[in-house]
Protein backbone atom coordinates (compact mmCIF):
# COMPACT_ATOMS: atom_id res chain seq x y z
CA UNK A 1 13.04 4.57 -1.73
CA UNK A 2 9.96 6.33 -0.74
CA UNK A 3 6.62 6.19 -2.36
CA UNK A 4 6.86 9.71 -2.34
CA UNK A 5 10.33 9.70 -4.13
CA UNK A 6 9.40 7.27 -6.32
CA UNK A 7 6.35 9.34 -7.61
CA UNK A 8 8.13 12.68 -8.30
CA UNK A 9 10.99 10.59 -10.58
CA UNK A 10 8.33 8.34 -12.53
CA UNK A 11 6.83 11.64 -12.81
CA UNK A 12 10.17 13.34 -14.04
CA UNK A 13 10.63 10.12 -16.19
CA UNK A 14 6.87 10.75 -18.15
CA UNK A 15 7.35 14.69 -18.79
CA UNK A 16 10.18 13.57 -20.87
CA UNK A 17 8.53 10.90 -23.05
CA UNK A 18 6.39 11.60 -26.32
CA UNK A 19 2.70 11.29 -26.31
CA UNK A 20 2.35 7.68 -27.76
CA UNK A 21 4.65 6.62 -25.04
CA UNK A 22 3.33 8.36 -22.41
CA UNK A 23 -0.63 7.20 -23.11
CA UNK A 24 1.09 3.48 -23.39
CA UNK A 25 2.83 4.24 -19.87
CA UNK A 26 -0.65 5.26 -18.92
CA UNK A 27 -2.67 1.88 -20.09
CA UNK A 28 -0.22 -0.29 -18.60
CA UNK A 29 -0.62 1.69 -15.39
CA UNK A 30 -4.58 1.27 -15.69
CA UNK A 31 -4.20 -2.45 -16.30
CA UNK A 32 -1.91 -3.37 -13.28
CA UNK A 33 -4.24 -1.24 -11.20
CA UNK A 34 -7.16 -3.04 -12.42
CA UNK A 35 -4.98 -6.22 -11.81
CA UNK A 36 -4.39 -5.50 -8.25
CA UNK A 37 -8.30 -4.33 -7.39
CA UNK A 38 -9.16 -7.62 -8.39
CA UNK A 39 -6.58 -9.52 -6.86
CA UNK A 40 -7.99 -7.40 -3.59
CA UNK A 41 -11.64 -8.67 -4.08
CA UNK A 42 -10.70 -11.91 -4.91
CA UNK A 43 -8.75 -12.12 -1.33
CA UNK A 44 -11.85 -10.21 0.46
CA UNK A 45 -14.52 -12.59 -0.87
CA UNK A 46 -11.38 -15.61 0.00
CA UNK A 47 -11.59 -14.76 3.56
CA UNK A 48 -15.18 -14.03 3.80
CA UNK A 49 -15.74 -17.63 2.43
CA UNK A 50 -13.44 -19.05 5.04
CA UNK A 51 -15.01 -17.46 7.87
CA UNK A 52 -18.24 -18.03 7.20
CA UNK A 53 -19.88 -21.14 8.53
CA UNK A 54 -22.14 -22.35 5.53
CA UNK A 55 -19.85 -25.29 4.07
CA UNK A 56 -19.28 -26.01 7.98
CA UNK A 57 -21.47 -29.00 7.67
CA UNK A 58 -19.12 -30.33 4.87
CA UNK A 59 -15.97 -30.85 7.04
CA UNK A 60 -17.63 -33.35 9.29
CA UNK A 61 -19.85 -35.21 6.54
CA UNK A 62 -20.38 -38.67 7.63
CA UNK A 63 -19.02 -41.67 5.40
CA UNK A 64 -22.03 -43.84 4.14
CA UNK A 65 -19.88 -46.17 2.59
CA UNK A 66 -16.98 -48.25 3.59
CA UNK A 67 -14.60 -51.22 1.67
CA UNK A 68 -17.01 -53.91 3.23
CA UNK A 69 -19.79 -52.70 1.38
CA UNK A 70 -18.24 -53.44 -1.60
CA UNK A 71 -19.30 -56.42 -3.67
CA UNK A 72 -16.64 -56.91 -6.00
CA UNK A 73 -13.10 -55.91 -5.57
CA UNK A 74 -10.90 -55.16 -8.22
């Protein structure tokens, strides 16, 4: 089904309900839209963080430590 289809029959669908019902189709409409745009900046700023280089220097930190340095083992 087409996006296009599916518009003019939701559209069909909501002339037919009653007000309360309609303005509840309507929230729930505003709420997964406000779901998705933040699902889309979440995954913009995701890749942004992964591309950039900052934390670079974290993926080849050195180990100071190692089990000889250890006094006691348990």
């Amino acid at each position: 089904m087409t996006k296009e289809t599916l518009i003019k029959k939701t559209v069909t669908v909501l002339s037919q309900l009653p007000k309360d019902r309609l303005k509840e189709v309507s929230d729930f409409a505003e709420y997964i839209l406000q779901k998705y745009d933040e699902e889309v900046l979440q995954n913009g700023m995701h890749k942004l963080v992964q591309e950039a280089d900052t934390f670079h220097f974290l993926e080849e930190e050195e180990e100071f430590y190692s089990p000889k340095d250890l006094k006691e083992k348990y």
